[in-house]
C-alpha atoms as a PDB file:
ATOM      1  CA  UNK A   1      18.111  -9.738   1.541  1.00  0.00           C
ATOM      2  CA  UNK A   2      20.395  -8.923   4.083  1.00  0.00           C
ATOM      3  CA  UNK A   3      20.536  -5.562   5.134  1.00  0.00           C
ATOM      4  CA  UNK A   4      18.804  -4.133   2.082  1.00  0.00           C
ATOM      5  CA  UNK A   5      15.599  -1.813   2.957  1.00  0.00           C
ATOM      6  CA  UNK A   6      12.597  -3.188   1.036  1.00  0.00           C
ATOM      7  CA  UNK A   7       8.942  -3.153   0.798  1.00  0.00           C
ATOM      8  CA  UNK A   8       6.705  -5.617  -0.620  1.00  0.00           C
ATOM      9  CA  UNK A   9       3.352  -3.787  -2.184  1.00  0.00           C
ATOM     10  CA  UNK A  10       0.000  -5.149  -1.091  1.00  0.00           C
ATOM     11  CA  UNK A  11      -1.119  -6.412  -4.081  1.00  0.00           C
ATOM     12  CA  UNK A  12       1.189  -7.204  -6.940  1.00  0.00           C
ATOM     13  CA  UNK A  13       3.821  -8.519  -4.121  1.00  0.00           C
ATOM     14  CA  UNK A  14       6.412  -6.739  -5.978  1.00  0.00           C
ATOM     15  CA  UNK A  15       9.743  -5.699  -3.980  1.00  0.00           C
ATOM     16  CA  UNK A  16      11.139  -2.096  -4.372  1.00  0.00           C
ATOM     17  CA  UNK A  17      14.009  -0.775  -2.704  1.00  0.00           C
ATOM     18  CA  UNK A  18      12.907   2.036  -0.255  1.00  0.00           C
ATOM     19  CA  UNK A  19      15.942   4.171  -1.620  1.00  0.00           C
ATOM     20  CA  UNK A  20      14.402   4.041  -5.273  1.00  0.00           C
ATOM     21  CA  UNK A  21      11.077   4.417  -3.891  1.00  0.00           C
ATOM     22  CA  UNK A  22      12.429   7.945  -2.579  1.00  0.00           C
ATOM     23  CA  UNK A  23      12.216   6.560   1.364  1.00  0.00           C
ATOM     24  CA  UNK A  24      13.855   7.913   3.935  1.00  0.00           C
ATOM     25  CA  UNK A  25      15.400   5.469   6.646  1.00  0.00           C
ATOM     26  CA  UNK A  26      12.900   7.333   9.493  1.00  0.00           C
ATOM     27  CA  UNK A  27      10.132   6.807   7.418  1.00  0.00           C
ATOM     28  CA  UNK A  28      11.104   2.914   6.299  1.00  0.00           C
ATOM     29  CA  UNK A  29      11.551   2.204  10.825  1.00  0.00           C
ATOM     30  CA  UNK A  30       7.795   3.429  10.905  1.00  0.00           C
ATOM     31  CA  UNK A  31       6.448   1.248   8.020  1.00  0.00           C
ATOM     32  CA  UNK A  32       8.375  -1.679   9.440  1.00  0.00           C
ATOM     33  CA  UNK A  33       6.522  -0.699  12.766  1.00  0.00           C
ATOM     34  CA  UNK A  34       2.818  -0.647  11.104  1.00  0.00           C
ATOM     35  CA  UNK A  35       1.351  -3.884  10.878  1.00  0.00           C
ATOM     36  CA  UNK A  36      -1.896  -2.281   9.461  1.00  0.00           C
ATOM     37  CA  UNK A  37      -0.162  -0.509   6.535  1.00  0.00           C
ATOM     38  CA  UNK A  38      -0.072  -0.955   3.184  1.00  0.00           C
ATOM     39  CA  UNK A  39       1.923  -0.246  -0.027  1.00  0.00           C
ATOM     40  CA  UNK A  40       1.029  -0.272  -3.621  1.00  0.00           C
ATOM     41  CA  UNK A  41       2.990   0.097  -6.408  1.00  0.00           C
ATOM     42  CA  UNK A  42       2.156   3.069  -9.062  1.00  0.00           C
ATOM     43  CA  UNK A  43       0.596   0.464 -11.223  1.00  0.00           C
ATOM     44  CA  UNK A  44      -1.408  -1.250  -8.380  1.00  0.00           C
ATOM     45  CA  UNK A  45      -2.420   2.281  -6.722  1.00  0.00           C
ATOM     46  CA  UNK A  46      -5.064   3.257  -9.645  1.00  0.00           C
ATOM     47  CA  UNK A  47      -6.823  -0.087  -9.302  1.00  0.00           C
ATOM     48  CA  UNK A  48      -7.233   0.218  -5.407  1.00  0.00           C
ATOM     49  CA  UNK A  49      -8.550   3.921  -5.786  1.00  0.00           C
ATOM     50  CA  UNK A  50     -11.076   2.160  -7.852  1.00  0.00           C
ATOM     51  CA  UNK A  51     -12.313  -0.419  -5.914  1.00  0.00           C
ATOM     52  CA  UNK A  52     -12.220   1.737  -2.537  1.00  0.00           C
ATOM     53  CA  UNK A  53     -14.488   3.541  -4.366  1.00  0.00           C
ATOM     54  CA  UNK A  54     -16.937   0.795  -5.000  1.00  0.00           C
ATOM     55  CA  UNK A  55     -16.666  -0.615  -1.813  1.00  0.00           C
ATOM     56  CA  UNK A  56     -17.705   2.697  -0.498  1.00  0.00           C
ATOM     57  CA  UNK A  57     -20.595   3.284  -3.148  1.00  0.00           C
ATOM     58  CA  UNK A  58     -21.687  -0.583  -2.324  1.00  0.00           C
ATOM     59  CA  UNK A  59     -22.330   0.197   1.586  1.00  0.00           C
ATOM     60  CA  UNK A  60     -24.203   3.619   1.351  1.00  0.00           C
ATOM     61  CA  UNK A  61     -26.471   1.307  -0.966  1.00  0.00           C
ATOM     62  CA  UNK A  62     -26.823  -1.242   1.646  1.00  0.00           C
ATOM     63  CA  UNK A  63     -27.109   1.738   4.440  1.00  0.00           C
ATOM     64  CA  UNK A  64     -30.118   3.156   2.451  1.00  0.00           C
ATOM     65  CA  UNK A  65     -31.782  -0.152   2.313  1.00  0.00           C
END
């Protein structure tokens, strides 16, 4: 892809230019920097809220056990 600034999101493993994703050139350098981080796309974001969610709901359960 050359020289093009991209990200790949987390789930979907869509690619979206970090210009049209409203991403400054700092900010894309830091991304590139974080192995830990990750990006979802609008679509994908809703879904992970969700299942954070659970997740979080499923270990208090287990914690109370």
């Amino acid at each position: 892809m050359g020289d093009e600034k991209v990200l790949s999101f987390g789930i979907c493993k869509k690619w979206f230019h970090a210009k049209y994703m409203n991403i400054k050139d700092e900010g894309f350098k830091v991304l590139q920097q974080i192995d830990s981080c990750h990006w979802y796309c609008r679509s994908c974001n809703a879904g992970v809220g969700k299942l954070l969610r659970t997740l979080v709901s499923l270990a208090d359960k287990i914690g109370s056990s």
